[in-house]
PDB file of N, CA and C in Angstrom:
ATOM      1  N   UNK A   1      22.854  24.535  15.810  1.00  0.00           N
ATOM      2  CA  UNK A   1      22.011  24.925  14.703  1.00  0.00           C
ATOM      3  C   UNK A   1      21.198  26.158  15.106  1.00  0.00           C
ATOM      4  N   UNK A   2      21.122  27.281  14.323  1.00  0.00           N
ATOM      5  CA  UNK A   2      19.903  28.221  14.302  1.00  0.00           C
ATOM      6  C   UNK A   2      18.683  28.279  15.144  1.00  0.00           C
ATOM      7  N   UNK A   3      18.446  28.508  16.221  1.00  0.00           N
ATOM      8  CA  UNK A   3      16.885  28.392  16.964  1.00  0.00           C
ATOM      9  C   UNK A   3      16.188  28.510  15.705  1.00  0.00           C
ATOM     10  N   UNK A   4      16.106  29.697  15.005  1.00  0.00           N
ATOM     11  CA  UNK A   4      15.184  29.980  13.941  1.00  0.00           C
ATOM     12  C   UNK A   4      14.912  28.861  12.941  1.00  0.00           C
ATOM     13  N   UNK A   5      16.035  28.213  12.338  1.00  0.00           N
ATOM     14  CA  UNK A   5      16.118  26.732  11.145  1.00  0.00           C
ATOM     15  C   UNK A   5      15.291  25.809  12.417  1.00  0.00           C
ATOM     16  N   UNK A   6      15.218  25.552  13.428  1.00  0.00           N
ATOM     17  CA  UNK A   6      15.211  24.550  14.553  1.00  0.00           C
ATOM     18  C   UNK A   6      13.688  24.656  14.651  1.00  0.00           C
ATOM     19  N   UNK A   7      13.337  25.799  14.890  1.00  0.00           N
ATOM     20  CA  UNK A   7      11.557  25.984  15.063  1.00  0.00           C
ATOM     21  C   UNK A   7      11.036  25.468  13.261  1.00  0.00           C
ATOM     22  N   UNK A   8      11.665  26.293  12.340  1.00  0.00           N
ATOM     23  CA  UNK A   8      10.985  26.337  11.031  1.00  0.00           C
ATOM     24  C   UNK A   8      10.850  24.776  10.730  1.00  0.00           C
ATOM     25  N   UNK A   9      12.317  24.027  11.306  1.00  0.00           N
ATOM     26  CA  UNK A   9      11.991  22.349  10.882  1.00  0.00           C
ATOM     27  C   UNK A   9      10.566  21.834  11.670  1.00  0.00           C
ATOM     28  N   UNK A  10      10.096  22.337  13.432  1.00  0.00           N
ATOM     29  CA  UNK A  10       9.697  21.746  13.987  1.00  0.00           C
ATOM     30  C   UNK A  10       8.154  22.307  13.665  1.00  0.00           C
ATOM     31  N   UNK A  11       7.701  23.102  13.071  1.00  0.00           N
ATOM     32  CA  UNK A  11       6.579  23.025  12.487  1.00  0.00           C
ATOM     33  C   UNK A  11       6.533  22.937  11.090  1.00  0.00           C
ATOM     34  N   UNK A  12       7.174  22.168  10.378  1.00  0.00           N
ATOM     35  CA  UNK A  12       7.217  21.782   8.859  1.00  0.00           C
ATOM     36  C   UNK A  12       6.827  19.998   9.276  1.00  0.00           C
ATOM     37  N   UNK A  13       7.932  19.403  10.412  1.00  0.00           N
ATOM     38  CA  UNK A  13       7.537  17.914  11.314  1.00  0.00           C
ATOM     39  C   UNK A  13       6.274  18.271  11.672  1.00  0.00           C
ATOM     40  N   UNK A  14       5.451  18.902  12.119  1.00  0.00           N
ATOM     41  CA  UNK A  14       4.086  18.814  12.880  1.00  0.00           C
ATOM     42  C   UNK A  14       3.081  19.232  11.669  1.00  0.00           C
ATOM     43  N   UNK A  15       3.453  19.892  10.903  1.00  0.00           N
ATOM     44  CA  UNK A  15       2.609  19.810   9.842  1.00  0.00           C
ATOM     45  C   UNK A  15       2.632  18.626   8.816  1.00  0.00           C
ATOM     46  N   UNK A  16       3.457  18.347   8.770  1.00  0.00           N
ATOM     47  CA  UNK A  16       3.957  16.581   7.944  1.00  0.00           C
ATOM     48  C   UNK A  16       2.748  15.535   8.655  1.00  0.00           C
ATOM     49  N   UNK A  17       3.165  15.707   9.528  1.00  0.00           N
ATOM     50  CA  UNK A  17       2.442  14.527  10.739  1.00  0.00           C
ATOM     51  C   UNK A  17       1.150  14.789  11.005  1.00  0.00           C
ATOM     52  N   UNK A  18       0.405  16.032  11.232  1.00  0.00           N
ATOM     53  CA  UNK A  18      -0.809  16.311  10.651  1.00  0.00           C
ATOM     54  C   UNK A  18      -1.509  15.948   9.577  1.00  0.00           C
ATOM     55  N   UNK A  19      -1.109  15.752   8.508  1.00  0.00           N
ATOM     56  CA  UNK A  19      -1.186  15.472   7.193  1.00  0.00           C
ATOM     57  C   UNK A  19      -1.359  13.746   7.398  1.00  0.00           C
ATOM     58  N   UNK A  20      -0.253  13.397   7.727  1.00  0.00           N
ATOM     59  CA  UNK A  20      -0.364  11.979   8.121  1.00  0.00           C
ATOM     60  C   UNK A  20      -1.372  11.708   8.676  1.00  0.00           C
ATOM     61  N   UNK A  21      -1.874  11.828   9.630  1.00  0.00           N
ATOM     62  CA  UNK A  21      -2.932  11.427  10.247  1.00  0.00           C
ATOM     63  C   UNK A  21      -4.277  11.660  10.080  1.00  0.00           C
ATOM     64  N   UNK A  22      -4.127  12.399   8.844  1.00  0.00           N
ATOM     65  CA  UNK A  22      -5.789  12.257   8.059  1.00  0.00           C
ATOM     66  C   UNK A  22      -5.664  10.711   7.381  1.00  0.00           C
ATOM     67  N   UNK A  23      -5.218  10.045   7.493  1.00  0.00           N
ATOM     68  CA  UNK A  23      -4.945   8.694   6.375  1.00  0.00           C
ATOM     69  C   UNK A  23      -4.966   7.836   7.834  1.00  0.00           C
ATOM     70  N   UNK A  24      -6.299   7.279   7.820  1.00  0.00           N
ATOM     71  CA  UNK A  24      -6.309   6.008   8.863  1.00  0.00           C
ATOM     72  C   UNK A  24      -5.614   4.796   8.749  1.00  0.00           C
ATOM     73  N   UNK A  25      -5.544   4.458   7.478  1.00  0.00           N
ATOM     74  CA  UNK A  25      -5.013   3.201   7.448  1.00  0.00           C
ATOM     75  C   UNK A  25      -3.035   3.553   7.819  1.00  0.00           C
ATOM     76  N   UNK A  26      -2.851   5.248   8.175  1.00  0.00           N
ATOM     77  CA  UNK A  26      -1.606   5.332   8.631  1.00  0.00           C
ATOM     78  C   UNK A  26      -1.534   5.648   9.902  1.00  0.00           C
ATOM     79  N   UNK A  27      -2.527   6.362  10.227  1.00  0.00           N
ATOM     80  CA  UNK A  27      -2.651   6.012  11.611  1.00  0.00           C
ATOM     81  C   UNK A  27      -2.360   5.094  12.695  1.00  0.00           C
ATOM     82  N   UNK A  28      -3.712   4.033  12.021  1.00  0.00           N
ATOM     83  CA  UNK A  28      -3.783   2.541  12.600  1.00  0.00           C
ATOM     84  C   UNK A  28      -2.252   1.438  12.495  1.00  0.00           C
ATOM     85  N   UNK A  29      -1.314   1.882  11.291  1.00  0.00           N
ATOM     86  CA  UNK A  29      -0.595   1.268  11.373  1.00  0.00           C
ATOM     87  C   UNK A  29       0.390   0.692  12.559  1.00  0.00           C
ATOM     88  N   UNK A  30       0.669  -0.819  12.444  1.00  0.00           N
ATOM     89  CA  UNK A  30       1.337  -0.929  13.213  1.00  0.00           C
ATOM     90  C   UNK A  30       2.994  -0.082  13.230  1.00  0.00           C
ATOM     91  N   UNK A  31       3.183   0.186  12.559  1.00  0.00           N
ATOM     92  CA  UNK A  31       4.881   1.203  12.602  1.00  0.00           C
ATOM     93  C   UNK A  31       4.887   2.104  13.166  1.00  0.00           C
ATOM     94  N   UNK A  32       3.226   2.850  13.469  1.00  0.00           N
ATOM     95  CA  UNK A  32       2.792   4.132  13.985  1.00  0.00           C
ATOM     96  C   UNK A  32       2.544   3.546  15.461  1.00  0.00           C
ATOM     97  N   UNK A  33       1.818   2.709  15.809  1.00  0.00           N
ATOM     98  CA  UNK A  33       1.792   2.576  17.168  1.00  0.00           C
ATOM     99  C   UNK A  33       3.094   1.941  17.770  1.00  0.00           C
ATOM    100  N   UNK A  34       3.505   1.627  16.984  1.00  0.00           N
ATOM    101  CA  UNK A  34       5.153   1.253  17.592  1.00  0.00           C
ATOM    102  C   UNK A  34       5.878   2.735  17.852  1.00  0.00           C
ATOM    103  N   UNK A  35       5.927   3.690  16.741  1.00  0.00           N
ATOM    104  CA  UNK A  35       6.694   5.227  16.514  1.00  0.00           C
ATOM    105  C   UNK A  35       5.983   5.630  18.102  1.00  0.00           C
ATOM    106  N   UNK A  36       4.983   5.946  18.389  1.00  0.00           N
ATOM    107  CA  UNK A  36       3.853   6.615  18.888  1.00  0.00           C
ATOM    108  C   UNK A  36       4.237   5.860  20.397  1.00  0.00           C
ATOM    109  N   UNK A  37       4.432   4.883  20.718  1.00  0.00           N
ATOM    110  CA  UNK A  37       4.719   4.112  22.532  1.00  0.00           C
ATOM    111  C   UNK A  37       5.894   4.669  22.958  1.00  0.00           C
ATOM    112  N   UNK A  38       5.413   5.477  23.845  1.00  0.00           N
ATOM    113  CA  UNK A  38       6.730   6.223  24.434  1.00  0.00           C
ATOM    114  C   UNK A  38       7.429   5.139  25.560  1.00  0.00           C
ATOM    115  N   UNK A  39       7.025   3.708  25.761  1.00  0.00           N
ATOM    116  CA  UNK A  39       7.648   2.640  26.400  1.00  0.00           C
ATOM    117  C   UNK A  39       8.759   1.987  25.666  1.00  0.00           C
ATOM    118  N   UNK A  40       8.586   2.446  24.548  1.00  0.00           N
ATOM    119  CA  UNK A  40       9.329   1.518  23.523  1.00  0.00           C
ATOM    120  C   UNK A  40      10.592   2.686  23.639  1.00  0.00           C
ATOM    121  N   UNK A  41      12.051   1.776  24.354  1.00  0.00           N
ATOM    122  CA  UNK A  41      13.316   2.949  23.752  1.00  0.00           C
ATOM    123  C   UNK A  41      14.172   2.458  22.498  1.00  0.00           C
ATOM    124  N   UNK A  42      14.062   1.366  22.055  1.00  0.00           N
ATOM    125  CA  UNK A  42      14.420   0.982  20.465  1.00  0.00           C
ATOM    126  C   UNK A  42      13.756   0.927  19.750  1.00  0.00           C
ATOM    127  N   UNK A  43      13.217   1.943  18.712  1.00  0.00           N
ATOM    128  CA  UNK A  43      11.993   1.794  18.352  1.00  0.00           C
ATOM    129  C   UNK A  43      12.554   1.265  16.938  1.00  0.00           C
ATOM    130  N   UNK A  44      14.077   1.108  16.236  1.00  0.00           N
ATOM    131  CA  UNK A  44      14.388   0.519  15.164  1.00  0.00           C
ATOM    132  C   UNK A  44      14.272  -0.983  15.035  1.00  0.00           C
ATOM    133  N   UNK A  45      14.918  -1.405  16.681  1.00  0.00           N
ATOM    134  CA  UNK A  45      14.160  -2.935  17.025  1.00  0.00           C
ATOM    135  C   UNK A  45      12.992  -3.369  16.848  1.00  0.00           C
ATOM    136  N   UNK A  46      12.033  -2.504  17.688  1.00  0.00           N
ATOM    137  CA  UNK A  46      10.718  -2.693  17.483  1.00  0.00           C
ATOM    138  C   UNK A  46      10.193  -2.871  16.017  1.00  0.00           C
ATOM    139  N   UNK A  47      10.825  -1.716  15.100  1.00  0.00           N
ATOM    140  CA  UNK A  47      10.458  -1.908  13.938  1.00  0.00           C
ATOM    141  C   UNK A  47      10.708  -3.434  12.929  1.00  0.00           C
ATOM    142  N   UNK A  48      12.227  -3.378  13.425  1.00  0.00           N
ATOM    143  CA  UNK A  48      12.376  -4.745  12.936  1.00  0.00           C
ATOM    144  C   UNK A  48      11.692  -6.049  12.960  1.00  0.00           C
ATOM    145  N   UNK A  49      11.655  -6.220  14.004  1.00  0.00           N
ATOM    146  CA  UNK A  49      10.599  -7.438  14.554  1.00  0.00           C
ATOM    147  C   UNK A  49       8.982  -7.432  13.928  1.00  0.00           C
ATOM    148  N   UNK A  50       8.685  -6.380  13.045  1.00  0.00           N
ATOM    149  CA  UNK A  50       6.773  -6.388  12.686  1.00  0.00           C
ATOM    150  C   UNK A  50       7.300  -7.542  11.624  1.00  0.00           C
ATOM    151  N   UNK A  51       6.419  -8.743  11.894  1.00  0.00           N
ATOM    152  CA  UNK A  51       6.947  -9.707  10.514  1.00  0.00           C
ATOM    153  C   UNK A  51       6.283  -9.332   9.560  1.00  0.00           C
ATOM    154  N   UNK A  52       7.084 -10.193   8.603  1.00  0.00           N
ATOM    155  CA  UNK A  52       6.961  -9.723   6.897  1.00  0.00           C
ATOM    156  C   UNK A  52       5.913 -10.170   6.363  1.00  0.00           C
ATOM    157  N   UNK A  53       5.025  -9.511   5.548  1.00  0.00           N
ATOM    158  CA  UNK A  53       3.099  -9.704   5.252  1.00  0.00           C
ATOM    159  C   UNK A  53       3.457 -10.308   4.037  1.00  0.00           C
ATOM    160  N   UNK A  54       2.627 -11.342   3.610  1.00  0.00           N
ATOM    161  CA  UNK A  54       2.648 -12.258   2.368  1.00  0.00           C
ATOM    162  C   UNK A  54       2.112 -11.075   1.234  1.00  0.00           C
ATOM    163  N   UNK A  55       2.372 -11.769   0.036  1.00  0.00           N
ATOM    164  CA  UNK A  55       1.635 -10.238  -0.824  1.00  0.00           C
ATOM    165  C   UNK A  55       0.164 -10.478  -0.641  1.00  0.00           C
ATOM    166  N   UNK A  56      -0.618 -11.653  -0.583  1.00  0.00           N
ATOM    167  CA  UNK A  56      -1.777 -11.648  -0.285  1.00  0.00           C
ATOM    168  C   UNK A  56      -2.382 -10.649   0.922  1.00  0.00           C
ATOM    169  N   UNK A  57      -1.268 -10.594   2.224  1.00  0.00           N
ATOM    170  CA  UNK A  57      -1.614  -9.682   3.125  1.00  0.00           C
ATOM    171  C   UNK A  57      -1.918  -8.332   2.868  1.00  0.00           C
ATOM    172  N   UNK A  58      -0.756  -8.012   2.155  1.00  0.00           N
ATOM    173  CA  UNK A  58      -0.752  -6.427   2.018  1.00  0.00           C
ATOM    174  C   UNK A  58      -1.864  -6.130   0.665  1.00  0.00           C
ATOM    175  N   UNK A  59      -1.891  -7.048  -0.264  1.00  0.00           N
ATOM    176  CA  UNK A  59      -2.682  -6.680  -1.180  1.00  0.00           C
ATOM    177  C   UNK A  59      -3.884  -6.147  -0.411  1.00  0.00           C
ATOM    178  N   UNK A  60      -5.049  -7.617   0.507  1.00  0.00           N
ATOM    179  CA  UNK A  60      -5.864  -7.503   1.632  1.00  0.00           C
ATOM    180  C   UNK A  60      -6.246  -6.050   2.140  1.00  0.00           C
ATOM    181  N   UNK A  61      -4.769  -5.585   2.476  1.00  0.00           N
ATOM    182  CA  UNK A  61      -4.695  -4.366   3.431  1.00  0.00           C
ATOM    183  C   UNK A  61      -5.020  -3.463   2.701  1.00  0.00           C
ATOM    184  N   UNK A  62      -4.054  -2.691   1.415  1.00  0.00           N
ATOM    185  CA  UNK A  62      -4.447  -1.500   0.258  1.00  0.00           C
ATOM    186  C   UNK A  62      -5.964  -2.015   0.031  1.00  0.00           C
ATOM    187  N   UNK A  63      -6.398  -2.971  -0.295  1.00  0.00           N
ATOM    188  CA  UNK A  63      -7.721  -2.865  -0.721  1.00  0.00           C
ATOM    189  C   UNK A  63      -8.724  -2.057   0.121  1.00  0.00           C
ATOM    190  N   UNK A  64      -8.462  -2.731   1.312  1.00  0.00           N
ATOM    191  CA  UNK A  64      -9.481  -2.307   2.123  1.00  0.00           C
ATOM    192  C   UNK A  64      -9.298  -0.819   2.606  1.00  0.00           C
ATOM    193  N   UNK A  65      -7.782  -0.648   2.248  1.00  0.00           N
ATOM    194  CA  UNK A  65      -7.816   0.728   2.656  1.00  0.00           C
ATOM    195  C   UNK A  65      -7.799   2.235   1.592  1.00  0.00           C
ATOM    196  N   UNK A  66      -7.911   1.588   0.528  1.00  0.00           N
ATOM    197  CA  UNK A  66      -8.128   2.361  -0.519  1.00  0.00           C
ATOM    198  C   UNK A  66      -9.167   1.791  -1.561  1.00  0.00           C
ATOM    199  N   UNK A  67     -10.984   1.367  -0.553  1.00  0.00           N
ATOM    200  CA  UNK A  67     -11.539   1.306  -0.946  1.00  0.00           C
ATOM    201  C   UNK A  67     -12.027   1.763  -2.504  1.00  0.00           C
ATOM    202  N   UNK A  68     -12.057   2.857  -2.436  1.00  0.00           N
ATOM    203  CA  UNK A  68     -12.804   3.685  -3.653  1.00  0.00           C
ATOM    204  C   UNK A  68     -12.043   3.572  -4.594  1.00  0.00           C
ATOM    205  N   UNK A  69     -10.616   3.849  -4.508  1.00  0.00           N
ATOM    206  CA  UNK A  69      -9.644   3.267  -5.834  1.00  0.00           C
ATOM    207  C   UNK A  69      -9.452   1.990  -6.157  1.00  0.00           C
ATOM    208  N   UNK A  70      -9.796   0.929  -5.262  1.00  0.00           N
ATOM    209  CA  UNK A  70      -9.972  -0.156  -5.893  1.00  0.00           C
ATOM    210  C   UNK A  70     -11.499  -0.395  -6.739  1.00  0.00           C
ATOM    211  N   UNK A  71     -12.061   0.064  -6.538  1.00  0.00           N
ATOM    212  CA  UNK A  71     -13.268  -0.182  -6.662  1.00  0.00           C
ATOM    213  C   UNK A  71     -13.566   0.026  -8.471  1.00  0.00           C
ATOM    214  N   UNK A  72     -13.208   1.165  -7.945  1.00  0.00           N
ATOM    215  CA  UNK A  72     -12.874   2.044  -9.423  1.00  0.00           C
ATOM    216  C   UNK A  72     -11.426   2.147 -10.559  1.00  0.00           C
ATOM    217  N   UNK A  73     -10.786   0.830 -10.205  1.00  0.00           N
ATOM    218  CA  UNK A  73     -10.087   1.115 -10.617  1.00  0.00           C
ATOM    219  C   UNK A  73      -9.595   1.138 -12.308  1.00  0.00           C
ATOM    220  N   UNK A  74      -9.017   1.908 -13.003  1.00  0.00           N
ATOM    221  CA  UNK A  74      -8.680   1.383 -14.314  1.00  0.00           C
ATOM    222  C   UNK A  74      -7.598   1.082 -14.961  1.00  0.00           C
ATOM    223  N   UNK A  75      -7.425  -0.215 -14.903  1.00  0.00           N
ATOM    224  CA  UNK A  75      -5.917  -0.641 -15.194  1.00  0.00           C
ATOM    225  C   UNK A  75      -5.301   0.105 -16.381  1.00  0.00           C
ATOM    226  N   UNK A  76      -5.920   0.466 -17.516  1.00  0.00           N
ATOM    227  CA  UNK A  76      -5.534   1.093 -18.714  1.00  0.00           C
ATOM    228  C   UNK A  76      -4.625   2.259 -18.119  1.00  0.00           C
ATOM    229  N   UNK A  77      -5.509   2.820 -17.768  1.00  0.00           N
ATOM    230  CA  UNK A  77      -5.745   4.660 -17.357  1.00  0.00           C
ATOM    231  C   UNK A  77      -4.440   4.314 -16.163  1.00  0.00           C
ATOM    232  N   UNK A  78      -4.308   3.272 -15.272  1.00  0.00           N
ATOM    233  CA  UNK A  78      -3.244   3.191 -14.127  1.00  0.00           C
ATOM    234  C   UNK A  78      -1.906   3.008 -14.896  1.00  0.00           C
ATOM    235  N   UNK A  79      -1.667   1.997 -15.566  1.00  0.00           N
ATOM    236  CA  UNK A  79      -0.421   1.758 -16.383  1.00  0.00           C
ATOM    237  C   UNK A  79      -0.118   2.976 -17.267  1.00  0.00           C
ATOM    238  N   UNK A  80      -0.866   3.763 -17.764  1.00  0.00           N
ATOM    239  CA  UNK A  80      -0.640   5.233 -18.191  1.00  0.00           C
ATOM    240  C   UNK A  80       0.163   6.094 -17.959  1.00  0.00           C
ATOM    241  N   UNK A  81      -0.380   6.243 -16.068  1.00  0.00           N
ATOM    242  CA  UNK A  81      -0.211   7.450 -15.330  1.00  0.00           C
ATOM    243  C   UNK A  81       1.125   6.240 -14.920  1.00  0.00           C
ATOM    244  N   UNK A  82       1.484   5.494 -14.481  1.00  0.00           N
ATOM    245  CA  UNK A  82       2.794   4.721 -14.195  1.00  0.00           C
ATOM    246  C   UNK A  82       3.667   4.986 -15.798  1.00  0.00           C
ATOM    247  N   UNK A  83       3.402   4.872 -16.982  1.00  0.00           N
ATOM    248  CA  UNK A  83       4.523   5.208 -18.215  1.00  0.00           C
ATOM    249  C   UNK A  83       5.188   6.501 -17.774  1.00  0.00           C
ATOM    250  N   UNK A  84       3.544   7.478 -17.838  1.00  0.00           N
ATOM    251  CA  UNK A  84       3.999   8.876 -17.354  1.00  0.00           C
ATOM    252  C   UNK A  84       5.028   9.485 -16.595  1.00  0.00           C
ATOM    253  N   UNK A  85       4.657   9.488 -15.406  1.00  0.00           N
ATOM    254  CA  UNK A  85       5.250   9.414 -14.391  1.00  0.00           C
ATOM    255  C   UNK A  85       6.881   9.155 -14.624  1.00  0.00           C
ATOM    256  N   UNK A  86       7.224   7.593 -15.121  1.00  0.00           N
ATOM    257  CA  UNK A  86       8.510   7.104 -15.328  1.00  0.00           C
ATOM    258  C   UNK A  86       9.390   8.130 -16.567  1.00  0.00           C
ATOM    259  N   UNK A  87       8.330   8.631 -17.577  1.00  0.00           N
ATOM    260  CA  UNK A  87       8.695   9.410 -18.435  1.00  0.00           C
ATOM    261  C   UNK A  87       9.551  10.726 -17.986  1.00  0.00           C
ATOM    262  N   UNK A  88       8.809  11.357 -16.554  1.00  0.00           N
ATOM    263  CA  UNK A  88       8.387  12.743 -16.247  1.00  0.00           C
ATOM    264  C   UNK A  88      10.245  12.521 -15.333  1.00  0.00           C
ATOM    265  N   UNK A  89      10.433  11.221 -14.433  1.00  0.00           N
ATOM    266  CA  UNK A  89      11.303  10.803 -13.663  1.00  0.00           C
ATOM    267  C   UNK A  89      12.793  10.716 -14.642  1.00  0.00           C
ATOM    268  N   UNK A  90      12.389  10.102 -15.832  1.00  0.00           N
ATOM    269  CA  UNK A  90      13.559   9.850 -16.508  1.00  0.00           C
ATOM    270  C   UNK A  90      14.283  11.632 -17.290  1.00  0.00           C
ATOM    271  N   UNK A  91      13.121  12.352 -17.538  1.00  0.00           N
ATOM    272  CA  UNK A  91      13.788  14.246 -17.403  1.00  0.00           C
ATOM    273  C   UNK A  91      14.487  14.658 -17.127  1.00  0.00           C
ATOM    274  N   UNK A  92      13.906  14.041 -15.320  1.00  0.00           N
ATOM    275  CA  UNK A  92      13.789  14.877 -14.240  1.00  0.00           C
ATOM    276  C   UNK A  92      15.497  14.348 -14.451  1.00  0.00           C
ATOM    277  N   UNK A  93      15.691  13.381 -14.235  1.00  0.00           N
ATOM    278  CA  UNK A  93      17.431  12.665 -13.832  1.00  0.00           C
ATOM    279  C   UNK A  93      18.295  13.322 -14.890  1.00  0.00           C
ATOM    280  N   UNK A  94      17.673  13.389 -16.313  1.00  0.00           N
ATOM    281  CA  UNK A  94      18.656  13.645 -16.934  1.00  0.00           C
ATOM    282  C   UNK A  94      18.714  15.253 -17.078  1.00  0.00           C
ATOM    283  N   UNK A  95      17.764  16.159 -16.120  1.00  0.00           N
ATOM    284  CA  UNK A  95      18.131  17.388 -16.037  1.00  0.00           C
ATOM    285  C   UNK A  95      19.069  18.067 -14.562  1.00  0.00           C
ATOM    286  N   UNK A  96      19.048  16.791 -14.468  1.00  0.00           N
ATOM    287  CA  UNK A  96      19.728  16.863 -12.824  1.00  0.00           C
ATOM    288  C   UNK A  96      21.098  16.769 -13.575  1.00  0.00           C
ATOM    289  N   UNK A  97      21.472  15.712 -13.933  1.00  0.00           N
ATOM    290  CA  UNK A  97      22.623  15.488 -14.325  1.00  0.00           C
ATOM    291  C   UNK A  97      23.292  16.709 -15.331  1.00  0.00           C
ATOM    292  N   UNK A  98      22.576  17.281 -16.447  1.00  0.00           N
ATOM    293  CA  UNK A  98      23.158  18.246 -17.456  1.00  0.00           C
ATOM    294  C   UNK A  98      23.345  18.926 -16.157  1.00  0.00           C
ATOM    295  N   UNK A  99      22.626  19.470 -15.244  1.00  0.00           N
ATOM    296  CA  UNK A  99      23.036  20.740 -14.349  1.00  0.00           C
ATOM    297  C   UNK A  99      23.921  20.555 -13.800  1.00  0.00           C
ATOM    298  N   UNK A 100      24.581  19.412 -12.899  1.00  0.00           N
ATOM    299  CA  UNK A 100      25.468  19.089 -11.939  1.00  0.00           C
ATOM    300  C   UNK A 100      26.702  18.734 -12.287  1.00  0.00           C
ATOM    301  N   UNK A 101      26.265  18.258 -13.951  1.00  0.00           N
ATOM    302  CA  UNK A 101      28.012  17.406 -14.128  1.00  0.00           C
ATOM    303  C   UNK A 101      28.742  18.450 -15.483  1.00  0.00           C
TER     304      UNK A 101
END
C-alpha cells in the first residue's frame, strides 16, 4: 500500500481515538481496557468472554453516563428525532439504490 494512503489512514486512527477519549464512560470501558493491555494477544477472546449485562445493567450504565440527557430528557421531542432520522435513512437507501442499480 502507498506510504502516503498508510500515514493519511494513521492519523485519521489517532484522530478517531482522540475523539474517543474525550467520552469517559469510553474510556473507562471495559472493551477499552481490554483493546488498551498490551498483555492480552487475543484480544477477540478477551472480548468475547466480557459477560452479557442485563438491560437493567446497561440501562444503569447510559444513565449514569449520560447524566444530563437523562435528566432532561424528552420522550416526545426523542421519538421525533428517531421518526426523523429513520425518514432521512430510508432516502438515503433509496438514493443509493436509484444511483447504483
Amino acid at each position: 500500500m502507498d506510504s502516503k494512503i498508510v500515514d493519511m489512514r494513521q492519523k485519521l486512527l489517532d484522530k478517531f481515538c482522540l475523539r474517543l477519549f474525550k467520552f469517559q464512560f469510553l474510556r473507562d470501558s471495559e472493551e477499552m481496557k481490554i483493546f488498551l493491555n498490551s498483555s492480552i494477544t487475543d484480544v477477540k477472546k478477551a472480548l468475547n468472554s466480557i459477560s452479557n449485562h442485563s438491560q437493567e445493567d446497561l440501562l444503569a450504565k447510559y444513565q449514569s453516563s449520560f447524566v444530563d440527557y437523562f435528566l432532561n430528557y424528552d420522550e416526545t421531542v426523542g421519538r421525533q428525532k428517531i421518526t426523523d432520522f429513520q425518514t432521512f435513512l430510508k432516502k438515503a437507501l433509496s438514493n443509493i439504490r436509484v444511483k447504483y442499480n
